[in-house]
Protein backbone atom coordinates (compact mmCIF):
# COMPACT_ATOMS: atom_id res chain seq x y z
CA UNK A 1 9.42 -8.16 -13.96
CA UNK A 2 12.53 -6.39 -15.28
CA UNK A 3 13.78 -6.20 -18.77
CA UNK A 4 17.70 -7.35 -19.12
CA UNK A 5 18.04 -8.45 -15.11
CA UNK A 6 18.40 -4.36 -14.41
CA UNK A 7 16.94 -4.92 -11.33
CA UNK A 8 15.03 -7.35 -9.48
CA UNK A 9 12.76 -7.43 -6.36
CA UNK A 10 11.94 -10.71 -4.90
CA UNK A 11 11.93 -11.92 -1.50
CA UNK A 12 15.34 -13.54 -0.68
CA UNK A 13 16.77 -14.96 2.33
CA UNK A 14 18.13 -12.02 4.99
CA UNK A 15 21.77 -12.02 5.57
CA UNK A 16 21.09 -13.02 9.02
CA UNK A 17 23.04 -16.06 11.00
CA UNK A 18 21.39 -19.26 10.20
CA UNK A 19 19.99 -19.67 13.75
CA UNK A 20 18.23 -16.61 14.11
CA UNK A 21 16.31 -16.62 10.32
CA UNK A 22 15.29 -19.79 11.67
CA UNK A 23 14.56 -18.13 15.33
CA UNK A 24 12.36 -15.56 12.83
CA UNK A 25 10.61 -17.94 10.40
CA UNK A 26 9.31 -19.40 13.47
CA UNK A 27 7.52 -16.77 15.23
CA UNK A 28 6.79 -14.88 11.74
CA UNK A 29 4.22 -14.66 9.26
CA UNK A 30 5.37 -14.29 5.87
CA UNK A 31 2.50 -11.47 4.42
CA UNK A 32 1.54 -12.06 0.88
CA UNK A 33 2.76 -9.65 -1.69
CA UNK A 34 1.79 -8.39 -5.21
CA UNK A 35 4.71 -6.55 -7.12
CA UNK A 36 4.39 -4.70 -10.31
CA UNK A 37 6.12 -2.12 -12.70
CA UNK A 38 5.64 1.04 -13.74
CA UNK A 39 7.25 3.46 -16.36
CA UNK A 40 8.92 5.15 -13.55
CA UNK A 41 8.64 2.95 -10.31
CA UNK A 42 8.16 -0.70 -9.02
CA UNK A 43 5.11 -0.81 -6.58
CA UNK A 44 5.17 -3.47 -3.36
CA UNK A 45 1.56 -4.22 -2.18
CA UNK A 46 1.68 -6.23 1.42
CA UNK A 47 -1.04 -7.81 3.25
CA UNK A 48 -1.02 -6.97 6.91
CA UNK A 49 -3.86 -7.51 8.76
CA UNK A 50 -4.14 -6.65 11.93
CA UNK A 51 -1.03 -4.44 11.55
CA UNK A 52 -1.50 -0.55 12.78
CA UNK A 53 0.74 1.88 11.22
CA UNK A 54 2.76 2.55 13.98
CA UNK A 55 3.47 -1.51 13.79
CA UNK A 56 4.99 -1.13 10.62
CA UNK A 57 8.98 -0.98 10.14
CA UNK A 58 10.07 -0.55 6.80
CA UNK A 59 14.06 0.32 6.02
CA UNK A 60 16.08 -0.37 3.75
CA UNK A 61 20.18 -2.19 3.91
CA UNK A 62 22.40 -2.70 1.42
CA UNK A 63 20.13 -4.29 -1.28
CA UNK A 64 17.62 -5.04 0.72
CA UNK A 65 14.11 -3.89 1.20
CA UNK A 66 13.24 -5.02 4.81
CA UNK A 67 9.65 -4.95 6.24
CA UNK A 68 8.16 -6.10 9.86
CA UNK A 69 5.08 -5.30 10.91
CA UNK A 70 3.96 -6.23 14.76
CA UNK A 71 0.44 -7.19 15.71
CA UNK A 72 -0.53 -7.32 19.47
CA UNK A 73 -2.95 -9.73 20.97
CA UNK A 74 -6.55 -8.75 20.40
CA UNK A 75 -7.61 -9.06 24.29
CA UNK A 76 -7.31 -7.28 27.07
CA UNK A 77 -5.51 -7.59 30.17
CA UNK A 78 -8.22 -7.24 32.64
CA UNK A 79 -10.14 -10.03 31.13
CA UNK A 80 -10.02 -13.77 31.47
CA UNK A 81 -9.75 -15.79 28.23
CA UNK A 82 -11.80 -18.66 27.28
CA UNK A 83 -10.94 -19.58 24.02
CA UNK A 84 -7.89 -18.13 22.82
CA UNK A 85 -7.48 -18.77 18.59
CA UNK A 86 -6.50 -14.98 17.31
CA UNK A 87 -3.31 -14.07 18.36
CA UNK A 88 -1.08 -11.82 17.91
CA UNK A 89 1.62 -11.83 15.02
CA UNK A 90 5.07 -10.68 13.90
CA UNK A 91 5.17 -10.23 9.81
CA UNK A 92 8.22 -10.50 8.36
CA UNK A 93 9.94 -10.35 4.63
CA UNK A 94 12.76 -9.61 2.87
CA UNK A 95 12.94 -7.99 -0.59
CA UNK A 96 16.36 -7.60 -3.12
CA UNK A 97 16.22 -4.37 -4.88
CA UNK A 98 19.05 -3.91 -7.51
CA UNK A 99 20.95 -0.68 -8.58
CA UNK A 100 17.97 1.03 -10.38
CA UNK A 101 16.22 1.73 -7.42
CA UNK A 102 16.27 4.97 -6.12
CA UNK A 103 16.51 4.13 -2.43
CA UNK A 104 16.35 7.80 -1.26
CA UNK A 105 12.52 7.89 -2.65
CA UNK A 106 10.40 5.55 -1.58
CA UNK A 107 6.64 6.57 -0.84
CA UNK A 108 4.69 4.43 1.72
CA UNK A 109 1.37 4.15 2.28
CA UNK A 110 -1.39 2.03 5.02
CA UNK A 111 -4.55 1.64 4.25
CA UNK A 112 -7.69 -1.16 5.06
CA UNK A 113 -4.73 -3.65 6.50
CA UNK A 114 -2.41 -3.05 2.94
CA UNK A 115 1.04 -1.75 3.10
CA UNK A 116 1.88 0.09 -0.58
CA UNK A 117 5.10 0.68 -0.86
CA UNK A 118 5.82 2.69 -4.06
CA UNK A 119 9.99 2.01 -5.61
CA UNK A 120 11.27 5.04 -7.87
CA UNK A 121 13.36 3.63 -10.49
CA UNK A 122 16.74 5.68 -11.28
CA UNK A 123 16.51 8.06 -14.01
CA UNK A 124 18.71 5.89 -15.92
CA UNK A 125 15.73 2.97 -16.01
CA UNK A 126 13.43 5.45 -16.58
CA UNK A 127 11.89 5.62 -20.25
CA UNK A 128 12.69 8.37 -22.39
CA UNK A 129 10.78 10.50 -24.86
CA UNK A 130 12.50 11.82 -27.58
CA UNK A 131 11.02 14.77 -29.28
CA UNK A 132 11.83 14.64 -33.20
CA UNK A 133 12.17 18.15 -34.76
């Protein structure tokens, strides 16, 4: 994905106490991802369904691109379940982003159950073009 290790984003372990990332892999769906590049930006595509926008945390730490998305149960409270296989879910996963990101622009969008989450590169990754004269 990057040219000269510049930067990387993959999923990585959080920096979490041992007991607690276990705590989370437990209860938490890792959501499939596509990743590409770019001239100017490295785009995250997430799989969420289920997930409502107002589910969705995103942030960013350190080098870290966090996102957890919450999905309630689909029934409600006033009824009496018979079968109970659809439940609700916590996504969870952790991305490293390196020193070429731009971490003070980064565009997200929902749509049809997909999180897009668009990563501006730094303008020193950015491809130049050089006008001869």
């Amino acid at each position: 994905m990057t040219r000269n290790n510049e930067v990387s984003v993959v999923q990585r372990e959080p920096d979490t106490p041992a007991s607690l990332r276990q705590d989370l892999s437990a209860r938490a769906v890792i959501p499939y991802a596509d990743i590409y590049e770019t001239a100017d930006s490295y785009v995250l595509m997430l799989d969420l369904p289920g997930a409502t926008k107002d589910g969705i945390h995103v942030s960013i730490e350190k080098d870290a691109l966090i996102v957890k998305a919450d999905v309630p149960a689909y029934h409600a409270d006033n009824t009496t379940l018979l079968r109970n296989e659809i439940r609700g879910a916590s996504y969870y996963r952790v991305f490293n982003i390196g020193e070429g990101v731009d971490t003070a622009n980064v565009d997200g969008q929902f749509a049809e159950g997909v999180l897009t989450l668009k990563l501006f590169k730094t303008e020193r990754l950015r491809p130049k073009e050089i006008t001869i004269t």
